[in-house]
PDB file of N, CA and C in Angstrom:
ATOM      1  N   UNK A   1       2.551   5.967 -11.542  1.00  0.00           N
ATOM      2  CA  UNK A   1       1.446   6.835 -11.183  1.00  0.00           C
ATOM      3  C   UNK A   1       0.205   6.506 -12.005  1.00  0.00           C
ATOM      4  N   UNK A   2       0.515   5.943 -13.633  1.00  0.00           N
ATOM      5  CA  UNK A   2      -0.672   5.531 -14.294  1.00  0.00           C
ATOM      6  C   UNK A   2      -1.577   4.564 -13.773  1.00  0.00           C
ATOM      7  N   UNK A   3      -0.645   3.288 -13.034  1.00  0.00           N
ATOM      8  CA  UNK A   3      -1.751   2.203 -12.385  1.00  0.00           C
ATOM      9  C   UNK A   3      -2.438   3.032 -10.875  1.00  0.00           C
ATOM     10  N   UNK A   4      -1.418   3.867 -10.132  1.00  0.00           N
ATOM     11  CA  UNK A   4      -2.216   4.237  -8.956  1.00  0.00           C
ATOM     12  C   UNK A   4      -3.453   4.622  -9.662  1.00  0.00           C
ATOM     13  N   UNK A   5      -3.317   5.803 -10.216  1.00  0.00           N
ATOM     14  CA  UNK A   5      -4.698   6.715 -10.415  1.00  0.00           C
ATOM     15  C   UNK A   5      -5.934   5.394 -11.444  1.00  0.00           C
ATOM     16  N   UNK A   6      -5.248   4.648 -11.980  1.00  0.00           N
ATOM     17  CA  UNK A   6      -6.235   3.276 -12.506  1.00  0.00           C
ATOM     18  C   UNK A   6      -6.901   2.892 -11.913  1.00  0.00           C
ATOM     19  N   UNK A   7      -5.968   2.232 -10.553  1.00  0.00           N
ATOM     20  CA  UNK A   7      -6.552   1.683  -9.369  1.00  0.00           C
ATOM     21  C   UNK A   7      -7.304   2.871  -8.378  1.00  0.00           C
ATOM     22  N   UNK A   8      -7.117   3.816  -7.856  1.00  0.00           N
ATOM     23  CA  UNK A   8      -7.911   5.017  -7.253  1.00  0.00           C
ATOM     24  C   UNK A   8      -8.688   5.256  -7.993  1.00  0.00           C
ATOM     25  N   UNK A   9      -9.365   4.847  -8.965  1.00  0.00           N
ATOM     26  CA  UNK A   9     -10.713   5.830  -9.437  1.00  0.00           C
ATOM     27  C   UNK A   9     -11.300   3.804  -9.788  1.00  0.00           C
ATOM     28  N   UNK A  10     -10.789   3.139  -9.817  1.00  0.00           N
ATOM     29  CA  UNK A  10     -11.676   1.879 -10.080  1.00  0.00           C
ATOM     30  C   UNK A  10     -12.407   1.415  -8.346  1.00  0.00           C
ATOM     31  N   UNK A  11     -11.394   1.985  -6.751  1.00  0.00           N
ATOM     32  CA  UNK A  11     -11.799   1.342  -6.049  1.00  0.00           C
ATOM     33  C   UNK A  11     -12.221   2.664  -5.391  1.00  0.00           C
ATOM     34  N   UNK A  12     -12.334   3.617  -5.630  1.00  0.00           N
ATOM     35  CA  UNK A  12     -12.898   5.081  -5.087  1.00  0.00           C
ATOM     36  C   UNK A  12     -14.206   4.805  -4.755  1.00  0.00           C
ATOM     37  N   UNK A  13     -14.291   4.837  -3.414  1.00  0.00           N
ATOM     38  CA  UNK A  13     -15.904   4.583  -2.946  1.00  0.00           C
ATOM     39  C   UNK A  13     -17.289   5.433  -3.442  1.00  0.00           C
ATOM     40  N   UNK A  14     -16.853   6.475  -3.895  1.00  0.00           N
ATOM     41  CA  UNK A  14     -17.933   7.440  -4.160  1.00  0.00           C
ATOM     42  C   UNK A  14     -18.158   6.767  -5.619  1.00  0.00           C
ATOM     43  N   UNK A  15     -17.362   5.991  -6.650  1.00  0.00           N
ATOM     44  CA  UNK A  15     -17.430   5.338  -7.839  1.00  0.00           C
ATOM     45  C   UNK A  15     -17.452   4.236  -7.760  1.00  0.00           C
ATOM     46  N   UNK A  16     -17.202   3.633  -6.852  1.00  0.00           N
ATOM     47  CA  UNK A  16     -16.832   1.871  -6.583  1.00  0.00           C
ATOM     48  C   UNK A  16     -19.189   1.221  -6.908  1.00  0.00           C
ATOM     49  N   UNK A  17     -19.429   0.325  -7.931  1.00  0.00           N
ATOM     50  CA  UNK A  17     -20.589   0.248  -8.463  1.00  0.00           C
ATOM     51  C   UNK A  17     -20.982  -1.340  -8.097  1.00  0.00           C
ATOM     52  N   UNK A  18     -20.083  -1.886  -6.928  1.00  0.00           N
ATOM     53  CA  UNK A  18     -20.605  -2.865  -6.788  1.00  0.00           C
ATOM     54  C   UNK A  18     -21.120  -2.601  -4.815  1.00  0.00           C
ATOM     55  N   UNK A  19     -21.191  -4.365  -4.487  1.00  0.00           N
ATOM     56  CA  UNK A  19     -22.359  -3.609  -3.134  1.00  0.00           C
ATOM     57  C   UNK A  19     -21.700  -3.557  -1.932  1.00  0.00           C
ATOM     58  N   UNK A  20     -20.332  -4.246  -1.623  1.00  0.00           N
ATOM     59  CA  UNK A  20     -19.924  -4.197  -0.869  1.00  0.00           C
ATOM     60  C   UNK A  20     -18.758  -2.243  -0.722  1.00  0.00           C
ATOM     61  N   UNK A  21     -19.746  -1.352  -0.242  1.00  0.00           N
ATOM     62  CA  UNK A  21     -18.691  -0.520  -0.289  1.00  0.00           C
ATOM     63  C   UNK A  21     -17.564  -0.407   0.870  1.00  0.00           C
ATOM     64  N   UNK A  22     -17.825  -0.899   1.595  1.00  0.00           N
ATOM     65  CA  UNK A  22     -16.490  -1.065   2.649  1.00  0.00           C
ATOM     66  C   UNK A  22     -15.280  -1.659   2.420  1.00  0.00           C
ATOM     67  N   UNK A  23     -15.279  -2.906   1.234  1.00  0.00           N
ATOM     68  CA  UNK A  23     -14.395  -3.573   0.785  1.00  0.00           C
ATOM     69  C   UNK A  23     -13.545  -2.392  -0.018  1.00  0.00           C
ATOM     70  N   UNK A  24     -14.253  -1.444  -0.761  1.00  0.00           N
ATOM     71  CA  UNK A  24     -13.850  -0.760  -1.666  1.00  0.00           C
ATOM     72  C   UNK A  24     -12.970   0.618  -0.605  1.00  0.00           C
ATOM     73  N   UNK A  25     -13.778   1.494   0.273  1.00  0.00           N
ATOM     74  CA  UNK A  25     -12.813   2.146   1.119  1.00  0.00           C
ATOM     75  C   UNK A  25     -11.979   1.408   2.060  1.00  0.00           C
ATOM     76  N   UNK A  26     -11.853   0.590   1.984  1.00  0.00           N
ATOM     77  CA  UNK A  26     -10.667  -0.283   2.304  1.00  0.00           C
ATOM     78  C   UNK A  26      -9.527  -0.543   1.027  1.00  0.00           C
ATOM     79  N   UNK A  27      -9.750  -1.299  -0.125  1.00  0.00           N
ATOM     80  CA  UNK A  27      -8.776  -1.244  -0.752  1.00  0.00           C
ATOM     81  C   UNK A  27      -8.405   0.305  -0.983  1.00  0.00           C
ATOM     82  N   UNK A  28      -9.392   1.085  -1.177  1.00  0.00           N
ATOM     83  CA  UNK A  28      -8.874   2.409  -1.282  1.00  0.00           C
ATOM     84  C   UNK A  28      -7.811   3.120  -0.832  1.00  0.00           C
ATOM     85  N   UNK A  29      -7.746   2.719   0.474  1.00  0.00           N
ATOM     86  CA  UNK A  29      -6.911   3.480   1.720  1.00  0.00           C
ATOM     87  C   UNK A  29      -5.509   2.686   1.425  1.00  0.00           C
ATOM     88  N   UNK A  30      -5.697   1.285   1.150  1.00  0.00           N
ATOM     89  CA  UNK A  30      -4.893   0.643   1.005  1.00  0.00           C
ATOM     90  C   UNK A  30      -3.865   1.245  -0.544  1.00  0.00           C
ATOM     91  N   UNK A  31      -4.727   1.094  -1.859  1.00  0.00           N
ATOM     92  CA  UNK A  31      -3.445   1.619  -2.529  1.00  0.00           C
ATOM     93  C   UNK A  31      -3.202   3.433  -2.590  1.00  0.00           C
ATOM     94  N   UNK A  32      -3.918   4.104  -1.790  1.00  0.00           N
ATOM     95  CA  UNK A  32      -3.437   5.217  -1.247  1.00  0.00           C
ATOM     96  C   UNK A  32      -1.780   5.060  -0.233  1.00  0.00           C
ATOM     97  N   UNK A  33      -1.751   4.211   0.489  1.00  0.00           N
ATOM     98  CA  UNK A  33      -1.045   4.103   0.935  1.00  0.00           C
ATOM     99  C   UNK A  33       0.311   3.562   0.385  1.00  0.00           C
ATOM    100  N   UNK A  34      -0.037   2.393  -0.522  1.00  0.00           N
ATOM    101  CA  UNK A  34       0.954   2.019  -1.287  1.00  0.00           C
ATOM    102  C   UNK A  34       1.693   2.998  -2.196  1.00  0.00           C
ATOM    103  N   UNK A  35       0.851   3.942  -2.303  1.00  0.00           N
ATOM    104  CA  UNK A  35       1.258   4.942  -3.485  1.00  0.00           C
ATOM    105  C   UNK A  35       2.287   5.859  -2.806  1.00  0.00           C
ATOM    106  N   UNK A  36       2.085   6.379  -1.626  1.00  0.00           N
ATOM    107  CA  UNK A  36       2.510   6.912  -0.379  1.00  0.00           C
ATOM    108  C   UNK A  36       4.243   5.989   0.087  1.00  0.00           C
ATOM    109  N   UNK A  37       4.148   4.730   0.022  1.00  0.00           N
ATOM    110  CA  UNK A  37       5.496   4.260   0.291  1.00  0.00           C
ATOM    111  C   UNK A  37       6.126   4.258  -0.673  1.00  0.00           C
ATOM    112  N   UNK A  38       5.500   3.764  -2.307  1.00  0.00           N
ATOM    113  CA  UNK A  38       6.446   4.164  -2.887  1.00  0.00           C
ATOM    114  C   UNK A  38       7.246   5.725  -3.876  1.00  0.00           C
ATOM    115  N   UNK A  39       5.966   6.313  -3.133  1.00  0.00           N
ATOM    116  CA  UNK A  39       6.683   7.566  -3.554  1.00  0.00           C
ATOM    117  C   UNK A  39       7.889   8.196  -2.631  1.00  0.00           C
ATOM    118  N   UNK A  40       7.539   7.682  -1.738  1.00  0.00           N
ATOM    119  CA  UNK A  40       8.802   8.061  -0.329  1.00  0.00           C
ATOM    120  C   UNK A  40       9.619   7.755  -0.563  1.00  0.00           C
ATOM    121  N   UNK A  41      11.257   8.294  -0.795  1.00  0.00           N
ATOM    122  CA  UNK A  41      12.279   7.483  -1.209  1.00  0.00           C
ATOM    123  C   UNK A  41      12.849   6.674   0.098  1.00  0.00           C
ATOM    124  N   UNK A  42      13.096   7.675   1.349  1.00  0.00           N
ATOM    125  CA  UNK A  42      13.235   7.526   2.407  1.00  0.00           C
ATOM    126  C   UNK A  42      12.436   5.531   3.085  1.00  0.00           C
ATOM    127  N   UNK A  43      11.003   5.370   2.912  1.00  0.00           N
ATOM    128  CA  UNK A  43      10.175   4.397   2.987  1.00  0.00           C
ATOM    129  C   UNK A  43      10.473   3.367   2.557  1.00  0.00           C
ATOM    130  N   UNK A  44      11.266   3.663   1.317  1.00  0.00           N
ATOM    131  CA  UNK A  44      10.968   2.681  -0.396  1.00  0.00           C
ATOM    132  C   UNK A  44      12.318   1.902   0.174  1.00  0.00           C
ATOM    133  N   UNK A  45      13.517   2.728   0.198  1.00  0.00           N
ATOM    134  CA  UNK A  45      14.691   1.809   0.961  1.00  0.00           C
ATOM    135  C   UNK A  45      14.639   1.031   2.247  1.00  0.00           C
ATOM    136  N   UNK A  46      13.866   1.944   2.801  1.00  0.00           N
ATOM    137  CA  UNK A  46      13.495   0.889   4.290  1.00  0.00           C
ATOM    138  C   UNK A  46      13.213  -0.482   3.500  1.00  0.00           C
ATOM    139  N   UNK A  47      11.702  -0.561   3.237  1.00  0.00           N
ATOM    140  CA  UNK A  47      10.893  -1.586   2.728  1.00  0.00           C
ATOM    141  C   UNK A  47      12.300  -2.343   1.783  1.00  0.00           C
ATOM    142  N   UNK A  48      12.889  -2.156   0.516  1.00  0.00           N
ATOM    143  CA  UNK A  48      13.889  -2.808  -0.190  1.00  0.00           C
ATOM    144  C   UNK A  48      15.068  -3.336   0.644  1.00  0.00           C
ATOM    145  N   UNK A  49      15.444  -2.440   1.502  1.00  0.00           N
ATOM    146  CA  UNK A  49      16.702  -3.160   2.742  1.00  0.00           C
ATOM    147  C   UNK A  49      16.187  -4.254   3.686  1.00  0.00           C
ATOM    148  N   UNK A  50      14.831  -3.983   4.113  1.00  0.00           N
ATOM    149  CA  UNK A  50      14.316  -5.255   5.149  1.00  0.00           C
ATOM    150  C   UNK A  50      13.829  -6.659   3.809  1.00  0.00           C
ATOM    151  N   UNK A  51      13.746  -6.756   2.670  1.00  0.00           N
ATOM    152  CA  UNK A  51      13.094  -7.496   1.822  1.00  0.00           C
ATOM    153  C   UNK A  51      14.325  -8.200   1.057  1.00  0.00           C
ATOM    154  N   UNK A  52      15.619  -7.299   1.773  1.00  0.00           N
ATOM    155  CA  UNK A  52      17.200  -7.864   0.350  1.00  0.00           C
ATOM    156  C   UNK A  52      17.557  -9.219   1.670  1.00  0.00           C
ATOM    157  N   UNK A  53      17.375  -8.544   2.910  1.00  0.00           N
ATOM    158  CA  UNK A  53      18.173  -9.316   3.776  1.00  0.00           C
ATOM    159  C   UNK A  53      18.008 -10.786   4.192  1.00  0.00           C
ATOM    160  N   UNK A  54      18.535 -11.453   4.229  1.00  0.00           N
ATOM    161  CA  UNK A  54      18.606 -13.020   4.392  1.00  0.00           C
ATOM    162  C   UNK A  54      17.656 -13.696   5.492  1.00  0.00           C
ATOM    163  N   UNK A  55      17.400 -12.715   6.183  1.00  0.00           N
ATOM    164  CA  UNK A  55      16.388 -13.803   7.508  1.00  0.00           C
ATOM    165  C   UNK A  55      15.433 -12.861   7.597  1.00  0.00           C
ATOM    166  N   UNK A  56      14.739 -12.251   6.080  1.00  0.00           N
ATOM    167  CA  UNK A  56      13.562 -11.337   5.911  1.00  0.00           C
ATOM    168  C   UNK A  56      12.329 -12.269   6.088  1.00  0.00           C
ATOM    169  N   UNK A  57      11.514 -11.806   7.086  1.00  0.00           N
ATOM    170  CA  UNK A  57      10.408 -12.367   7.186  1.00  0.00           C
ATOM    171  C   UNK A  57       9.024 -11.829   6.660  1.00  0.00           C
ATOM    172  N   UNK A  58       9.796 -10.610   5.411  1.00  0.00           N
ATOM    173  CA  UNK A  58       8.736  -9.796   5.187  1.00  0.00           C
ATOM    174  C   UNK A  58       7.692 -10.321   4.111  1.00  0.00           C
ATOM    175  N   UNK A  59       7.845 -11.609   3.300  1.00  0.00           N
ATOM    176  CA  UNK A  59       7.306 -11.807   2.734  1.00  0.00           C
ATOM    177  C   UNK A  59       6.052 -12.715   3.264  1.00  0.00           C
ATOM    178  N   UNK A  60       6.171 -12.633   4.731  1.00  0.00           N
ATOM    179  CA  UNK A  60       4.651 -13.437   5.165  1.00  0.00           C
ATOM    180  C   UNK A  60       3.783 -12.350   5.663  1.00  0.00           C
ATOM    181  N   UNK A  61       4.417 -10.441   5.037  1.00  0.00           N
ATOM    182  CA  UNK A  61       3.496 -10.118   6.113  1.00  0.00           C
ATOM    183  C   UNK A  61       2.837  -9.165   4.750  1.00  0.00           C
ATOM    184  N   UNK A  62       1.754  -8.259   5.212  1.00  0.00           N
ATOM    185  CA  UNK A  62       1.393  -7.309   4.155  1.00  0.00           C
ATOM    186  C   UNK A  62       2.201  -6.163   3.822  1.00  0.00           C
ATOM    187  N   UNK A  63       2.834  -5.538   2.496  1.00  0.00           N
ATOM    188  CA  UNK A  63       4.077  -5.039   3.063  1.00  0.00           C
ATOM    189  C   UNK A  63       3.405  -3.461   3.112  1.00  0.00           C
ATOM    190  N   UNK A  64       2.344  -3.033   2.762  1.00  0.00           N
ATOM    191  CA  UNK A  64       1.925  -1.910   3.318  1.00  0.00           C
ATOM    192  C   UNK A  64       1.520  -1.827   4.625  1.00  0.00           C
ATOM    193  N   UNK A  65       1.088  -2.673   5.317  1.00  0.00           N
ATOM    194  CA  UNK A  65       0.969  -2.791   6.724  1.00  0.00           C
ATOM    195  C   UNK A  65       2.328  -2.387   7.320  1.00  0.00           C
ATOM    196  N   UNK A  66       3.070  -3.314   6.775  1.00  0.00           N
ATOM    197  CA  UNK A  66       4.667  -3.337   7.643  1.00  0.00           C
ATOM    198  C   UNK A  66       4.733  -1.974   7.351  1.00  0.00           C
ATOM    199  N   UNK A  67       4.579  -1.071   6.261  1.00  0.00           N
ATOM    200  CA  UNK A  67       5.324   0.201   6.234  1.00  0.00           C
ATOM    201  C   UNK A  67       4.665   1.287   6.716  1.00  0.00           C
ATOM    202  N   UNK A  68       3.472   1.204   7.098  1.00  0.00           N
ATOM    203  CA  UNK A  68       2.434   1.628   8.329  1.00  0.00           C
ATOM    204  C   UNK A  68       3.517   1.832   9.831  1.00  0.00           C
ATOM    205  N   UNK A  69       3.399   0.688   9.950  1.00  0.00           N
ATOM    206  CA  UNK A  69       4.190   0.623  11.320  1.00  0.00           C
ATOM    207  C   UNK A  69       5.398   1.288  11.511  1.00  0.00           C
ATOM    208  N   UNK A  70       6.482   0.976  10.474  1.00  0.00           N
ATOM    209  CA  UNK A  70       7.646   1.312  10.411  1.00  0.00           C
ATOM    210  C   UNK A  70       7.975   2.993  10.267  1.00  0.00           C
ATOM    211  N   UNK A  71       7.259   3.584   9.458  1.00  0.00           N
ATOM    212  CA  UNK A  71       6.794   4.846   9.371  1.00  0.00           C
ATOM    213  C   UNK A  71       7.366   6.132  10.671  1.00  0.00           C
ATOM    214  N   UNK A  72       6.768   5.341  11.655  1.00  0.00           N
ATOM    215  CA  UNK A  72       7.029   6.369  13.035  1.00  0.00           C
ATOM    216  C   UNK A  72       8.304   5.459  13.273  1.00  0.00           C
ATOM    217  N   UNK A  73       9.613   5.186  12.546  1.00  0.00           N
ATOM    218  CA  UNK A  73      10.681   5.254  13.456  1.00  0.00           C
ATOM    219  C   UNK A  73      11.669   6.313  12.650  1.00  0.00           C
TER     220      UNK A  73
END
């Protein structure tokens, strides 16, 4: 929780001090979300069971994306 809230107040758009702010509510949302899968225990095993298994293709994809998707099953 120490690096989330590190990372949420370094890429927090209303604080983010450089010029691109879209980059910044983007990573934002992004480790919001990360923070979100791994607080889920339910999520966290999904994501660890598809990543143990032998013909995992999860490492070419973004794995907060993947757990976006996966989410609604």
């Amino acid at each position: 929780m120490k690096a989330y809230r590190k990372l949420a107040a370094q890429w927090h758009p209303d604080q983010y001090n450089g010029n691109d702010k879209q980059k910044a509510e983007k990573m934002f949302i992004d480790i919001a979300a990360a923070k979100e899968v791994l607080t889920d225990p339910g999520m966290l095993s999904r994501i660890l069971l598809v990543a143990s298994s032998e013909n995992s293709s999860l490492r070419h994809f973004d794995t907060v994306c993947w757990a976006r998707r996966t989410s609604t099953l």
